[in-house]
Protein backbone atom coordinates (compact mmCIF):
# COMPACT_ATOMS: atom_id res chain seq x y z
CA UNK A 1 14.86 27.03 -18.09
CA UNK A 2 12.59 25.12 -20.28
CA UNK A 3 9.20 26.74 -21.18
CA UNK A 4 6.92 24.68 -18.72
CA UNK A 5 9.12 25.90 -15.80
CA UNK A 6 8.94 29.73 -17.00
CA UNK A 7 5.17 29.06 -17.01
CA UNK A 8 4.99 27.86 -13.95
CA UNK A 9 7.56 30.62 -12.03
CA UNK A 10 5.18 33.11 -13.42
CA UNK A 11 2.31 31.52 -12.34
CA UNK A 12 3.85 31.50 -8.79
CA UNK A 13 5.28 34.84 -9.05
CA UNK A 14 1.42 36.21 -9.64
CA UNK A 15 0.30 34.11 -6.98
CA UNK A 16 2.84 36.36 -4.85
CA UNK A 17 4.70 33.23 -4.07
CA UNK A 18 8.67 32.45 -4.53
CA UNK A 19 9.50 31.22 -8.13
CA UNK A 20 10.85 28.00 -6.31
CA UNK A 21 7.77 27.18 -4.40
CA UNK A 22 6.77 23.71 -4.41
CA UNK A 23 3.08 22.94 -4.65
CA UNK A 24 1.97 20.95 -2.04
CA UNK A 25 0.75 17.50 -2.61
CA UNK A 26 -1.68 16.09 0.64
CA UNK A 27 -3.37 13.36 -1.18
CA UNK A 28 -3.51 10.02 -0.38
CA UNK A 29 -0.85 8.56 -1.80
CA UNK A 30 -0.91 4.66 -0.97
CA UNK A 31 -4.39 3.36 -0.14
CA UNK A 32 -5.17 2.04 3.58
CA UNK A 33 -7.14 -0.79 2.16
CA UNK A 34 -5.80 -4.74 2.10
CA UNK A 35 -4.75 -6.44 -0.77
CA UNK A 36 -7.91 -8.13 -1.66
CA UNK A 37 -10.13 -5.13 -0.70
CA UNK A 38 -7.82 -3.20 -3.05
CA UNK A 39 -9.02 -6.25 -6.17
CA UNK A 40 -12.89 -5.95 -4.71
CA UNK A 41 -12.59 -2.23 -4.96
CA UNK A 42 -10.89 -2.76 -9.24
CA UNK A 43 -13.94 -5.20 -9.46
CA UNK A 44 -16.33 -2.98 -8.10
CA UNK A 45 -15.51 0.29 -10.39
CA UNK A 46 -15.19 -2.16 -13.68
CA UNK A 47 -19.39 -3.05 -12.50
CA UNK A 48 -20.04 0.31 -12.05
CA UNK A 49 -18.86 1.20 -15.32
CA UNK A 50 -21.02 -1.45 -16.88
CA UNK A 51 -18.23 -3.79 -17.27
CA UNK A 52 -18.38 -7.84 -16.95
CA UNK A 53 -15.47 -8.77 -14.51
CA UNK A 54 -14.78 -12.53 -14.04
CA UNK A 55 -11.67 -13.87 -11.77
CA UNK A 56 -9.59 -16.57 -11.91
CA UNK A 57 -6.04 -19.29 -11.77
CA UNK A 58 -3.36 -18.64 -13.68
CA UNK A 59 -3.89 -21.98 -15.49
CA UNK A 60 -7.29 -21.60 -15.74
CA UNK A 61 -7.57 -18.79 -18.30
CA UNK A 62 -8.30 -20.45 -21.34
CA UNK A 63 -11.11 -22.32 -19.68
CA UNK A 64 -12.65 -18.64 -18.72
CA UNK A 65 -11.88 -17.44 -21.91
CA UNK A 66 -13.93 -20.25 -23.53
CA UNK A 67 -16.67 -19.73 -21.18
CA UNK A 68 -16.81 -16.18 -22.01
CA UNK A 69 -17.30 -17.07 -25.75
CA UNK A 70 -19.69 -19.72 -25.42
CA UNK A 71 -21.95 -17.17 -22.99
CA UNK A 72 -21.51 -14.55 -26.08
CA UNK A 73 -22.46 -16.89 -29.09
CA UNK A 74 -18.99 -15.91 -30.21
CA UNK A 75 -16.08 -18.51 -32.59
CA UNK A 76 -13.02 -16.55 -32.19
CA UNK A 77 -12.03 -12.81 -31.61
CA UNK A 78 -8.63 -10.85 -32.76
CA UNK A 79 -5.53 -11.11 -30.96
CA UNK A 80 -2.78 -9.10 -31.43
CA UNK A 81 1.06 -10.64 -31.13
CA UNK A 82 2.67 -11.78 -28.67
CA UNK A 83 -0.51 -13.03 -26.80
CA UNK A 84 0.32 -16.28 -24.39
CA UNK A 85 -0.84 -19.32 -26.42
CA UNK A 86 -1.91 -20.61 -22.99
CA UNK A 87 -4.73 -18.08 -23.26
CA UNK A 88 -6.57 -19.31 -26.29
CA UNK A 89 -8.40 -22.06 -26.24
CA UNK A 90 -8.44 -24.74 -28.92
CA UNK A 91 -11.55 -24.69 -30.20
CA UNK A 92 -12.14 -20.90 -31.19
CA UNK A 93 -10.56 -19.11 -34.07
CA UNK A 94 -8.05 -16.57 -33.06
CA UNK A 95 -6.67 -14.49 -35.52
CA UNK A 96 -3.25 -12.51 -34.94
CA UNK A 97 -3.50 -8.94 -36.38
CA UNK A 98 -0.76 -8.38 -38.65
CA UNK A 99 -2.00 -5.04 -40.02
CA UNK A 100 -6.19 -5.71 -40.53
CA UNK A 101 -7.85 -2.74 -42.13
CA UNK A 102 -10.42 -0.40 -39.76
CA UNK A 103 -12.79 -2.10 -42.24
CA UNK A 104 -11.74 -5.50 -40.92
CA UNK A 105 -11.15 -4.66 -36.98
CA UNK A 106 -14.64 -3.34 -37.10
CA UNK A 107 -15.92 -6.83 -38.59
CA UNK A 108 -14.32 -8.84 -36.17
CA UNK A 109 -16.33 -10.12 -33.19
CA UNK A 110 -13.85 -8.75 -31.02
CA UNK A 111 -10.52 -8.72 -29.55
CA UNK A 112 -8.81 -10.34 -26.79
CA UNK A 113 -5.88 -8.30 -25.46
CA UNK A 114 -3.65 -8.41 -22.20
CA UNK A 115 -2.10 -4.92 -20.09
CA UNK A 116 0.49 -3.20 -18.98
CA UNK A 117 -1.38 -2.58 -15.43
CA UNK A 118 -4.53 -1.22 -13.50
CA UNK A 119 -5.47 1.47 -11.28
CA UNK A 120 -8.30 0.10 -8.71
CA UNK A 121 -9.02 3.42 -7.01
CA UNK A 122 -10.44 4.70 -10.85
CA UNK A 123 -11.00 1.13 -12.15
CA UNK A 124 -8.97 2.16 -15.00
CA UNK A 125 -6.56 -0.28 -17.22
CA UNK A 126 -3.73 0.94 -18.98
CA UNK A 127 -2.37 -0.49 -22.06
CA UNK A 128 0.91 0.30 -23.34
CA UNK A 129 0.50 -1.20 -26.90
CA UNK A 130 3.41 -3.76 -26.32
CA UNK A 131 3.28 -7.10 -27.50
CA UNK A 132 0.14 -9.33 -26.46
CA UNK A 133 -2.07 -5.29 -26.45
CA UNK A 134 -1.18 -4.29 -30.17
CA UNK A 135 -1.65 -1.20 -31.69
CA UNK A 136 -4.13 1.26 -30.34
CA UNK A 137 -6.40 0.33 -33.17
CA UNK A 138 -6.81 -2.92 -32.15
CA UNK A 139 -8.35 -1.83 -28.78
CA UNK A 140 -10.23 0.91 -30.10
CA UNK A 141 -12.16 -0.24 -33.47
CA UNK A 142 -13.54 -3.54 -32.38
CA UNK A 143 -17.11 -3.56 -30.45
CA UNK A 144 -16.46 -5.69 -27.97
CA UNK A 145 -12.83 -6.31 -25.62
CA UNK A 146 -11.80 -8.87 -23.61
CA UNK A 147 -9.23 -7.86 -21.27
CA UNK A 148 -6.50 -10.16 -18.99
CA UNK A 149 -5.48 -8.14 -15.77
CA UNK A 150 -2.91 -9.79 -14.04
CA UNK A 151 -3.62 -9.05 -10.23
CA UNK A 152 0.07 -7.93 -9.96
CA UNK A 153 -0.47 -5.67 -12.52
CA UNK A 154 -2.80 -4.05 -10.02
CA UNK A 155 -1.91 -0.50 -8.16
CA UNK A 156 -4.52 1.16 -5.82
CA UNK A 157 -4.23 4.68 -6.22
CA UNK A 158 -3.49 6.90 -8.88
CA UNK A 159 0.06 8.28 -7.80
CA UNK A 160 0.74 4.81 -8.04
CA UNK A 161 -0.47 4.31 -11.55
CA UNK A 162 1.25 7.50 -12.44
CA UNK A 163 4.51 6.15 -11.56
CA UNK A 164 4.31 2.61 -13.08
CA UNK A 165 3.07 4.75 -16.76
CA UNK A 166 5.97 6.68 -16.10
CA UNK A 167 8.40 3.08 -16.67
CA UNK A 168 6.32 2.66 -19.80
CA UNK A 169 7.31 5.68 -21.44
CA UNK A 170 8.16 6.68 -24.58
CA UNK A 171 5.19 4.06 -25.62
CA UNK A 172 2.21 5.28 -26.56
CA UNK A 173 -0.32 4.62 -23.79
CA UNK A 174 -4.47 4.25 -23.70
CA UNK A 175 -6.15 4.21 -20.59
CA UNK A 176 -9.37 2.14 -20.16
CA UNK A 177 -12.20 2.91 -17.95
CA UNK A 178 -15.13 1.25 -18.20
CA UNK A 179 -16.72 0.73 -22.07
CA UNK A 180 -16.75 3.42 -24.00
CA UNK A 181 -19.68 6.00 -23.91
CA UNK A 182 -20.82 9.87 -23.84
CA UNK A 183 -23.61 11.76 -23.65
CA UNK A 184 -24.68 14.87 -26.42
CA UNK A 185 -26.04 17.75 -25.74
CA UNK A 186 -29.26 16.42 -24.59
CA UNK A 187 -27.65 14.43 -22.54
CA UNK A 188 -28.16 10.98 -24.57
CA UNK A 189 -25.99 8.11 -23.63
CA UNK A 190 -24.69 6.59 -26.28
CA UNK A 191 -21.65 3.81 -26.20
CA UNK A 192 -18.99 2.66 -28.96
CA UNK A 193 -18.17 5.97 -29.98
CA UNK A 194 -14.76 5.95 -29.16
CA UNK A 195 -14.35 2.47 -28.40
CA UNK A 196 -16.05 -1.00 -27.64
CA UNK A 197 -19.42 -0.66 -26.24
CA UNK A 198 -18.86 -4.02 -24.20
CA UNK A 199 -15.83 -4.47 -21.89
CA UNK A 200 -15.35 -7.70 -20.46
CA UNK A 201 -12.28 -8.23 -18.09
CA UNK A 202 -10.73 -11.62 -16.67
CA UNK A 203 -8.35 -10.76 -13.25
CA UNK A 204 -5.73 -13.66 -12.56
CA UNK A 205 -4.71 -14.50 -9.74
């Protein structure tokens, strides 16, 4: 018996339950929603989190992409490896991290990255830090991310998005909800203190 099951056998044991009871799980499991009310409802948690969501082709994102930039005043953002070439348009500056310093990450004028998947229910992104979503760094240090979610990427629950994190395993995983911000004491909002204050995310179709 491994020491999380002996927890949990006393646990039930106290609760004056059988050691083998099963605890029962009535959520929702799969979402009654259709497909495309399942991508308005992703869309609709990124806004609410003060996220900029933009959708689009397949062969259309490095035209959104440059859009994006242009809007931003921006000339080229961080990528890590194994980003699709398609992605990048011409004529920005993209460079691939190959081991920047914090120093350097936090420079940048941001960083492009793609994902391992996307819970809509939560509006939460998950990125497994494969290639084309580097290092956790890379995601983390930079003020400003611009994330590709491929719409079959997309889950709508969380039991759902448990399950596909569970393939990605033994990688390290970050989860992604909204920009980053938290409030002290006094209940000041502040964002970019544990990660870009602006999240901007392109879905493809």
């Amino acid at each position: 018996m491994t020491a999380r099951e002996q927890v949990l056998a006393r646990i039930r044991k106290n609760q004056g339950g059988p050691a083998d009871q099963s605890i029962p799980r009535e959520y929702a499991d799969v979402s009654p929603l259709s497909r495309e009310e399942v991508v308005e409802q992703f869309a609709d948690r990124l806004r609410d989190y003060n996220a900029t969501v933009h959708r689009c082709a397949a062969a259309a994102v490095a035209e959104t992409v440059a859009g994006i930039l242009r809007a931003r005043g921006k000339t080229g953002l961080l990528v890590p490896a194994g980003v699709p070439a398609a992605w990048l348009p011409e004529v920005f500056a993209f460079r691939v991290d190959e081991g920047l310093s914090y120093a350097e990450l936090d420079a940048s004028q941001g960083v492009l990255t793609a994902c391992d998947g996307a819970i809509a229910l939560t509006g939460t992104i998950v990125i497994a830090h494969t290639p084309g979503q580097g290092r956790r760094a890379l995601s983390l240090v930079p003020d400003y991310h611009l994330c590709v979610v491929r719409l079959d990427q997309l889950v709508a629950t969380v039991p759902e998005g448990m399950r596909r994190m569970a393939g990605l395993l033994p990688a390290p995983l970050t989860t992604i909800s909204g920009p980053s911000a938290t409030s002290d004491i006094e209940m000041i909002r502040v964002k970019g203190v544990h990660g870009p204050r602006t999240l901007e995310v392109i879905l493809v179709d």
